[in-house]
PDB file of N, CA and C in Angstrom:
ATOM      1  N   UNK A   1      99.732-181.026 117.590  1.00  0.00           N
ATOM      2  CA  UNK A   1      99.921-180.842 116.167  1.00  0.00           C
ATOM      3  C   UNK A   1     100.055-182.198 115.491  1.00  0.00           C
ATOM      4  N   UNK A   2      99.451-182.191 114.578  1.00  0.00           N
ATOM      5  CA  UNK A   2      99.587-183.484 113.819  1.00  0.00           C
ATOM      6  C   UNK A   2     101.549-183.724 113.407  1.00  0.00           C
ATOM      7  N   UNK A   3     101.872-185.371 113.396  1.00  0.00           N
ATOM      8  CA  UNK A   3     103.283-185.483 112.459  1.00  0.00           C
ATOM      9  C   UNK A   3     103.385-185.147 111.615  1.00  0.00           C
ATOM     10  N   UNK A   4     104.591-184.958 110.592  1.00  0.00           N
ATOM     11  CA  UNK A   4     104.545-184.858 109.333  1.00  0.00           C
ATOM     12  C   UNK A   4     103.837-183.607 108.014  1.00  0.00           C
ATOM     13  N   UNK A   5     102.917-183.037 108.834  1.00  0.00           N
ATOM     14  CA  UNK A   5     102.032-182.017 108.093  1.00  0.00           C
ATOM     15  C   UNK A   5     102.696-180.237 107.889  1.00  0.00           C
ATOM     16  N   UNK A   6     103.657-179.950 109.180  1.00  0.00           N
ATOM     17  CA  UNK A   6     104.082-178.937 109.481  1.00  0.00           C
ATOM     18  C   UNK A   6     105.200-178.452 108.958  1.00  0.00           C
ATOM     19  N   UNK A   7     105.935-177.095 108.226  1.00  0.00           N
ATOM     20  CA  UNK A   7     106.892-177.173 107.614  1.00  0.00           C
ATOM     21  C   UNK A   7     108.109-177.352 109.023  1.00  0.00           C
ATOM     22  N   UNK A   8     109.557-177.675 108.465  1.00  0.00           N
ATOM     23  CA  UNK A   8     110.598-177.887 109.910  1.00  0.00           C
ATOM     24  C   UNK A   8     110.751-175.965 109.947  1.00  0.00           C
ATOM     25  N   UNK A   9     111.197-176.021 111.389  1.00  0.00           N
ATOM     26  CA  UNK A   9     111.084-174.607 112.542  1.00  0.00           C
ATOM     27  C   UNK A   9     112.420-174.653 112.746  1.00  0.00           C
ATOM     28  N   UNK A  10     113.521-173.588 112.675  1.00  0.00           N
ATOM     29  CA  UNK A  10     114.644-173.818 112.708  1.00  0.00           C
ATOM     30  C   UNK A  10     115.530-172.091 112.814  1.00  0.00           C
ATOM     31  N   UNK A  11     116.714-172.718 113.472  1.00  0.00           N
ATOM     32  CA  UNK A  11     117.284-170.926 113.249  1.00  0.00           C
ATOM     33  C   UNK A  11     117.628-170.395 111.932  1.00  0.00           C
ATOM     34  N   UNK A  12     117.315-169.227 111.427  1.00  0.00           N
ATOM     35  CA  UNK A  12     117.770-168.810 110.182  1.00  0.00           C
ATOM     36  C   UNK A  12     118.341-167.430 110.275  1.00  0.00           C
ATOM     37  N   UNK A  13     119.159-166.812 109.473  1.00  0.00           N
ATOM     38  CA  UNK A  13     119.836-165.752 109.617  1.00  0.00           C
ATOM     39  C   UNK A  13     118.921-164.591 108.711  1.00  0.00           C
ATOM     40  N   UNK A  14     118.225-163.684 108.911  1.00  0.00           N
ATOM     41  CA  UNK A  14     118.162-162.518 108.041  1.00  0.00           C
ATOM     42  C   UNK A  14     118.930-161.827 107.304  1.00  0.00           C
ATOM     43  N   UNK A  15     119.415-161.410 106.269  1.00  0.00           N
ATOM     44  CA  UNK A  15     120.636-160.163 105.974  1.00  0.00           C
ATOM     45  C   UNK A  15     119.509-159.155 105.096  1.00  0.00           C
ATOM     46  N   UNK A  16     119.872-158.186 105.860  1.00  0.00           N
ATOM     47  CA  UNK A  16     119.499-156.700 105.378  1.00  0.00           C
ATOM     48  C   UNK A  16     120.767-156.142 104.400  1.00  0.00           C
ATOM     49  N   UNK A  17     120.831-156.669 102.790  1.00  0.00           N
ATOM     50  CA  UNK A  17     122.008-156.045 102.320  1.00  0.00           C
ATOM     51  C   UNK A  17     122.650-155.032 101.974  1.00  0.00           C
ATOM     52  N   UNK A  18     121.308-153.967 102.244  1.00  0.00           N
ATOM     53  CA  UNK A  18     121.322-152.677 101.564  1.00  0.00           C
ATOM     54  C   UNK A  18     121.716-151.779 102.635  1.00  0.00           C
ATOM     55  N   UNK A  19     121.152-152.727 103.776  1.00  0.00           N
ATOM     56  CA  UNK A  19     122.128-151.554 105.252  1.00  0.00           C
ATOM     57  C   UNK A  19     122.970-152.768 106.043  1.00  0.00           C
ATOM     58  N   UNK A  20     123.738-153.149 105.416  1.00  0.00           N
ATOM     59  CA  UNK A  20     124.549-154.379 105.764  1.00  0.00           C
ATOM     60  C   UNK A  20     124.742-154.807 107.182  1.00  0.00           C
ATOM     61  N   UNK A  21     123.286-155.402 107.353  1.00  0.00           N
ATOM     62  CA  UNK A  21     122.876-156.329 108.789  1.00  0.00           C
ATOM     63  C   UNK A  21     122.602-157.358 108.524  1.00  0.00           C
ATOM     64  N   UNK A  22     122.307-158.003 109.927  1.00  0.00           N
ATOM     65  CA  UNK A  22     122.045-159.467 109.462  1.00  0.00           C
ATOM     66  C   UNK A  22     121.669-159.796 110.962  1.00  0.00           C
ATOM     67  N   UNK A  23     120.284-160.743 111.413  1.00  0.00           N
ATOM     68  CA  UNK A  23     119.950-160.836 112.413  1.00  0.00           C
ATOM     69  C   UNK A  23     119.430-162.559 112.640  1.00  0.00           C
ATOM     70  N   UNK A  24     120.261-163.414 113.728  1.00  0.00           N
ATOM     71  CA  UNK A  24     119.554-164.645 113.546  1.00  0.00           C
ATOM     72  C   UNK A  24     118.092-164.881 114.277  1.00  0.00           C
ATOM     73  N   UNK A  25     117.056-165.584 113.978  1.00  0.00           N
ATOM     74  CA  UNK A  25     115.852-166.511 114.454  1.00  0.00           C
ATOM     75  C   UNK A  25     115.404-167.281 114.285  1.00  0.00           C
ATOM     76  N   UNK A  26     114.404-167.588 114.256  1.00  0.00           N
ATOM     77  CA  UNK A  26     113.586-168.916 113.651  1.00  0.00           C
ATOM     78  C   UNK A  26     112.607-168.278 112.585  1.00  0.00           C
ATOM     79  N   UNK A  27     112.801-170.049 112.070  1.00  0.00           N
ATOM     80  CA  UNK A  27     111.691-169.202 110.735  1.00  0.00           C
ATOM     81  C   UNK A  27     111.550-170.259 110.350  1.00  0.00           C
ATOM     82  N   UNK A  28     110.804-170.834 109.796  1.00  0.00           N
ATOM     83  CA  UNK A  28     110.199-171.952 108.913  1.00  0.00           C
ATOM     84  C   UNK A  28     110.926-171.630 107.028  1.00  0.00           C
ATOM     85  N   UNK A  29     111.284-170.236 106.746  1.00  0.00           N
ATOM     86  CA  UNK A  29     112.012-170.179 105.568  1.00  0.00           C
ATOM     87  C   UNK A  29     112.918-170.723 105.824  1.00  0.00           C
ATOM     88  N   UNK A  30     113.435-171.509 104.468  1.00  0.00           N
ATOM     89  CA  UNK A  30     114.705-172.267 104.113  1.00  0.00           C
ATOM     90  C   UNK A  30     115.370-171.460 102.866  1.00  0.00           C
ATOM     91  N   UNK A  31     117.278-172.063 102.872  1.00  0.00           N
ATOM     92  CA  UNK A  31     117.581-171.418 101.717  1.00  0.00           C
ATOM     93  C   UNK A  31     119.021-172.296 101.645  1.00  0.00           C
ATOM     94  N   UNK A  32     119.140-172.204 100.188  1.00  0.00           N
ATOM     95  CA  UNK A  32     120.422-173.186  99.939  1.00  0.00           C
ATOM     96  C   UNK A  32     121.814-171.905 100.346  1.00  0.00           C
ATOM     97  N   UNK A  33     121.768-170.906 100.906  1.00  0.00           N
ATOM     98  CA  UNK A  33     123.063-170.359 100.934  1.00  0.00           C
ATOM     99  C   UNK A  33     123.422-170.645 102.412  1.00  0.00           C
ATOM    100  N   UNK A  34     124.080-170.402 103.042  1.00  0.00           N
ATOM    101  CA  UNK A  34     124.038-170.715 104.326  1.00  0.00           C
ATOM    102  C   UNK A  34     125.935-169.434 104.859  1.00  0.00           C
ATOM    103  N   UNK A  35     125.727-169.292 106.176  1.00  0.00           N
ATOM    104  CA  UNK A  35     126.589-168.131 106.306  1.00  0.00           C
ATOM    105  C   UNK A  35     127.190-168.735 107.935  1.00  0.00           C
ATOM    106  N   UNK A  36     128.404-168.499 108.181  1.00  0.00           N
ATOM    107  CA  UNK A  36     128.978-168.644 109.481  1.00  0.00           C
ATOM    108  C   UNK A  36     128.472-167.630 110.385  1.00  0.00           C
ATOM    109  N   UNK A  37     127.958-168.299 111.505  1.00  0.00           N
ATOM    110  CA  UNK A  37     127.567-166.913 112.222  1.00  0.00           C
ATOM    111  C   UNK A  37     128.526-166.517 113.355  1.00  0.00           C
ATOM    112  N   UNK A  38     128.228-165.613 114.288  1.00  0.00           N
ATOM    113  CA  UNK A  38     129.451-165.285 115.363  1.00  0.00           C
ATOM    114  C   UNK A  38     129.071-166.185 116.287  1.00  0.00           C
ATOM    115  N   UNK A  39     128.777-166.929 116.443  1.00  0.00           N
ATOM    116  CA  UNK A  39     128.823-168.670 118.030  1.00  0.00           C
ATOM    117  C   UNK A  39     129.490-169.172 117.265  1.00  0.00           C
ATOM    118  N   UNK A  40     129.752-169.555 115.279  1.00  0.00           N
ATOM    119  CA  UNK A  40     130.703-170.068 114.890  1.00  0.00           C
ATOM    120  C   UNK A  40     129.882-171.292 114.505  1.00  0.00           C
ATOM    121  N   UNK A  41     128.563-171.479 114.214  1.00  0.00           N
ATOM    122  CA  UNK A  41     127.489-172.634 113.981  1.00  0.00           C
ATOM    123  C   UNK A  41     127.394-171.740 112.275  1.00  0.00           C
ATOM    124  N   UNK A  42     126.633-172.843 111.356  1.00  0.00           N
ATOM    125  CA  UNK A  42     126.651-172.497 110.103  1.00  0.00           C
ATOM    126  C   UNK A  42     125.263-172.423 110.021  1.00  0.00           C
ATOM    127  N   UNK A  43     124.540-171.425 109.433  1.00  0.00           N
ATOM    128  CA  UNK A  43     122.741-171.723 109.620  1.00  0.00           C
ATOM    129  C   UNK A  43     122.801-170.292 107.582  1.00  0.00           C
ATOM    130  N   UNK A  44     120.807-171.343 107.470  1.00  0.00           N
ATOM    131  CA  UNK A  44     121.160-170.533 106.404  1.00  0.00           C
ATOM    132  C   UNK A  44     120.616-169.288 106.377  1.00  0.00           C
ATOM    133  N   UNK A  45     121.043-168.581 104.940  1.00  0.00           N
ATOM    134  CA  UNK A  45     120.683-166.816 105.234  1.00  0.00           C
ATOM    135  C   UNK A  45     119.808-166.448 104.268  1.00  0.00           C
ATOM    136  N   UNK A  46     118.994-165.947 104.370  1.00  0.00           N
ATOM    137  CA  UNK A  46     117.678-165.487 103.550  1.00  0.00           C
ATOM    138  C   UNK A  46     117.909-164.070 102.949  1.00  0.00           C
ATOM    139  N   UNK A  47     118.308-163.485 102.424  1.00  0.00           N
ATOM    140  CA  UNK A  47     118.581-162.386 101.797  1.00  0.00           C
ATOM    141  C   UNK A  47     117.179-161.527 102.089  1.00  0.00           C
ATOM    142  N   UNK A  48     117.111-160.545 102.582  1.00  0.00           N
ATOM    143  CA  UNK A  48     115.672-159.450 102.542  1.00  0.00           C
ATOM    144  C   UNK A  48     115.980-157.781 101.936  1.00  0.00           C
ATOM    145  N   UNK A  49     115.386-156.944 101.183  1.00  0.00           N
ATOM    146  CA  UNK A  49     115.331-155.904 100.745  1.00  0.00           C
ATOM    147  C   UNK A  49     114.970-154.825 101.787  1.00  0.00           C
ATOM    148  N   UNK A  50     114.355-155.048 102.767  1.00  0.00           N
ATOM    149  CA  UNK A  50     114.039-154.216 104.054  1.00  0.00           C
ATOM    150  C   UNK A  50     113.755-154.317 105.225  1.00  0.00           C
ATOM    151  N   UNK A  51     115.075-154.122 105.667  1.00  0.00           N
ATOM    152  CA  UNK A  51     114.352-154.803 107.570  1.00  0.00           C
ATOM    153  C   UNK A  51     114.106-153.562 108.115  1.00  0.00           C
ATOM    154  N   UNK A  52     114.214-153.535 109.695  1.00  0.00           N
ATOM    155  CA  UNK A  52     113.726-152.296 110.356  1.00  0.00           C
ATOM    156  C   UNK A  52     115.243-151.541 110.168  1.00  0.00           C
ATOM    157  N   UNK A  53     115.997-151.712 109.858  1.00  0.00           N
ATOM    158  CA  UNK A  53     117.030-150.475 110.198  1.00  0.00           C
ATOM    159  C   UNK A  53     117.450-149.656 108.697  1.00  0.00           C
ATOM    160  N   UNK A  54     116.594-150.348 107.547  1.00  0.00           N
ATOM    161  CA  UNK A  54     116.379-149.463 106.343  1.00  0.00           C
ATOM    162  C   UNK A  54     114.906-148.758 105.649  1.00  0.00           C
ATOM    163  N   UNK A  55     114.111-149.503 106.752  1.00  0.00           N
ATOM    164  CA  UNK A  55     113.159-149.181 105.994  1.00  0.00           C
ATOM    165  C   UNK A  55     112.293-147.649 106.861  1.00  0.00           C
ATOM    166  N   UNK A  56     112.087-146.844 106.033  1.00  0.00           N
ATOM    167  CA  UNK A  56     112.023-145.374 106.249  1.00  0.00           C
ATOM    168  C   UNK A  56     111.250-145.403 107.245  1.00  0.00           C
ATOM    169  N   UNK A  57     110.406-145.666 107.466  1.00  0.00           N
ATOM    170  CA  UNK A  57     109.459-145.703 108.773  1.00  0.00           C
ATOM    171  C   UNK A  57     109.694-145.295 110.187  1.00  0.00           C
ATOM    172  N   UNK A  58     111.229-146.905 110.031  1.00  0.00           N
ATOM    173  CA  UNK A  58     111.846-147.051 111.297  1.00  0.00           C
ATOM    174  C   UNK A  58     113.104-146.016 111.572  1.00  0.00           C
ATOM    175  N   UNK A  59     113.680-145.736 110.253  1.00  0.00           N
ATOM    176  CA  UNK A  59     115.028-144.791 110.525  1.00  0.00           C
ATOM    177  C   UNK A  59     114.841-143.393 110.321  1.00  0.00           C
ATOM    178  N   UNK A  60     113.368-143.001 110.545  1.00  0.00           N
ATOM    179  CA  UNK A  60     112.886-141.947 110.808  1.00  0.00           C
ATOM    180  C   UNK A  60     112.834-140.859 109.770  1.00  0.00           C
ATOM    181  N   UNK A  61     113.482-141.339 108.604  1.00  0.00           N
ATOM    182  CA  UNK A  61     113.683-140.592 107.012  1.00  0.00           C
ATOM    183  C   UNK A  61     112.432-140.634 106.148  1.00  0.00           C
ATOM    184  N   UNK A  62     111.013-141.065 106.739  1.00  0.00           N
ATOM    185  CA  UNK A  62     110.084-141.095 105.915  1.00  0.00           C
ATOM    186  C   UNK A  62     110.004-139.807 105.571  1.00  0.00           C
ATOM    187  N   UNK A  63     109.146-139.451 103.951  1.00  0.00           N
ATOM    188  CA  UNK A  63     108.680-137.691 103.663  1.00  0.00           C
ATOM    189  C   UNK A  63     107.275-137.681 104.115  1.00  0.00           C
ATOM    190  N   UNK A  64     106.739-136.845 104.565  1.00  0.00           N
ATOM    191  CA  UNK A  64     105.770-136.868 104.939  1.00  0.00           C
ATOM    192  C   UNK A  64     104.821-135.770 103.244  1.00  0.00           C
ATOM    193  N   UNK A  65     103.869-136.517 102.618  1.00  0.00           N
ATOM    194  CA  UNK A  65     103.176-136.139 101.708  1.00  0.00           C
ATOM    195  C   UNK A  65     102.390-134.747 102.072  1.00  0.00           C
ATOM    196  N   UNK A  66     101.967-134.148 100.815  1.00  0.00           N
ATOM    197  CA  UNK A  66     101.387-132.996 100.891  1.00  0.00           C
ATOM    198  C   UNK A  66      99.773-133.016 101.102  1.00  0.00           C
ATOM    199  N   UNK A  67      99.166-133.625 102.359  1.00  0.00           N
ATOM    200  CA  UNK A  67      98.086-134.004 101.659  1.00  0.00           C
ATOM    201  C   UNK A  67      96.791-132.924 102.464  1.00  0.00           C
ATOM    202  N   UNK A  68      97.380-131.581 102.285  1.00  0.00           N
ATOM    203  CA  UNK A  68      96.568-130.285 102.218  1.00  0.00           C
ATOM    204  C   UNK A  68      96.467-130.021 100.657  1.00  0.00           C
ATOM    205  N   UNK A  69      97.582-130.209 100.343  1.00  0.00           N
ATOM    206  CA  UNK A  69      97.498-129.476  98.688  1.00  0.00           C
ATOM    207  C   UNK A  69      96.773-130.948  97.863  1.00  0.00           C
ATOM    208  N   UNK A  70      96.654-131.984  98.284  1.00  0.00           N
ATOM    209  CA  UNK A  70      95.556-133.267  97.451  1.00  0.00           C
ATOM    210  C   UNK A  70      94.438-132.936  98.044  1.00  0.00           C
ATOM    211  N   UNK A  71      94.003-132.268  98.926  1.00  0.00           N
ATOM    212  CA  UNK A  71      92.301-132.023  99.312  1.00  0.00           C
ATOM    213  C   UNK A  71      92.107-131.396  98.455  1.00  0.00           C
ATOM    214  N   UNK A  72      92.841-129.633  98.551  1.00  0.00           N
ATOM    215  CA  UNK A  72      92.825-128.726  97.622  1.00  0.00           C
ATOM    216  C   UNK A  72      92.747-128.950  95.913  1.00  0.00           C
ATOM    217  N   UNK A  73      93.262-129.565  95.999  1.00  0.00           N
ATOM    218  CA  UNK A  73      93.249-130.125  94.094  1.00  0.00           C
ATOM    219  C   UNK A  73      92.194-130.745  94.353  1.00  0.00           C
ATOM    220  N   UNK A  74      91.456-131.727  95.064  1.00  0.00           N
ATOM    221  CA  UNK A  74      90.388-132.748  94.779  1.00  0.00           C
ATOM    222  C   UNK A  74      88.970-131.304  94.607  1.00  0.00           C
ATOM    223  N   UNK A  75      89.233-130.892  96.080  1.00  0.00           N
ATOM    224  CA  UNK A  75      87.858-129.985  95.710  1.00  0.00           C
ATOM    225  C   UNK A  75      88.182-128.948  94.480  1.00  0.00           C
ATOM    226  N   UNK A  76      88.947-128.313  94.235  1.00  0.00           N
ATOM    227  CA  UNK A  76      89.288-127.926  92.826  1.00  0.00           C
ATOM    228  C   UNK A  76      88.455-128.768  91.531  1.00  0.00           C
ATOM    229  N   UNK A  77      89.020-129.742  91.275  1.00  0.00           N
ATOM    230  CA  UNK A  77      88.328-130.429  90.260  1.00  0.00           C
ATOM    231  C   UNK A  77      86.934-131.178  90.756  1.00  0.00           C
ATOM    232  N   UNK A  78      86.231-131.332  91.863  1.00  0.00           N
ATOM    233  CA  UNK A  78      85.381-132.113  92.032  1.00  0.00           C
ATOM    234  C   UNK A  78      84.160-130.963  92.641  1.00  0.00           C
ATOM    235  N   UNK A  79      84.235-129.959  93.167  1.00  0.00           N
ATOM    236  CA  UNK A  79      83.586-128.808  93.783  1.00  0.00           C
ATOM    237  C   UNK A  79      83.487-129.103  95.123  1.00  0.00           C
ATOM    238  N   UNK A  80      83.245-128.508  96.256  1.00  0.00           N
ATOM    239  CA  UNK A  80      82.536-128.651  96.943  1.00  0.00           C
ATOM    240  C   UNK A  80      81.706-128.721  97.632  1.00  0.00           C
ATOM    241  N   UNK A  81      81.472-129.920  98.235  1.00  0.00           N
ATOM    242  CA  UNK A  81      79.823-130.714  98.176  1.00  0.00           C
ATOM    243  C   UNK A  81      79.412-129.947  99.973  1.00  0.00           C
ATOM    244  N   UNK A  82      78.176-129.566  99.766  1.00  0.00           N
ATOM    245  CA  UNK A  82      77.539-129.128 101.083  1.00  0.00           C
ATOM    246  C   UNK A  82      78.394-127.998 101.623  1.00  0.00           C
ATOM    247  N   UNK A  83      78.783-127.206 101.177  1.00  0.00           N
ATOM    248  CA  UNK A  83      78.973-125.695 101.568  1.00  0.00           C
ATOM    249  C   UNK A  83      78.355-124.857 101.497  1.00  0.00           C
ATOM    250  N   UNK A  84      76.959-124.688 100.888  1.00  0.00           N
ATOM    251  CA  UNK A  84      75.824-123.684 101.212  1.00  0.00           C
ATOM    252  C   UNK A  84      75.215-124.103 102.222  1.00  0.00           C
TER     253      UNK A  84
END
């Protein structure tokens, strides 16, 4: 890798605030807040809106859409094509 060109690689803390977690790694994001972690080292924390333990996908609370009754409405308004 070239010097100088690359952003710095470093541990950073995640916080999931909305399901109040928080997970450390590396990351090339930086941030002026910074949080004590449990080893008791200070690293900083990136605030995120959805990690895996809120976001519906993963905590298994997704709705699953109606999408018999969106065919049904489409051929409704559009006819359907190649049925004779």
């Amino acid at each position: 890798m070239k010097p100088g060109i690359h952003p710095a690689y470093g541990p950073v803390v995640f916080r999931d605030r909305a399901a109040n977690y928080a997970f450390l790694t590396r990351s090339t994001m930086t941030s002026d807040k910074t949080i004590e972690w449990e080893d008791g080292n200070t690293y900083p924390v990136v605030d995120v809106e959805v990690s895996h333990v809120s976001h519906p996908f993963y905590t298994g609370t997704a709705r699953v859409l109606d999408t018999a009754g969106q065919v049904e409405r489409f051929e409704r308004r559009y006819g359907r094509r190649g049925a004779n």
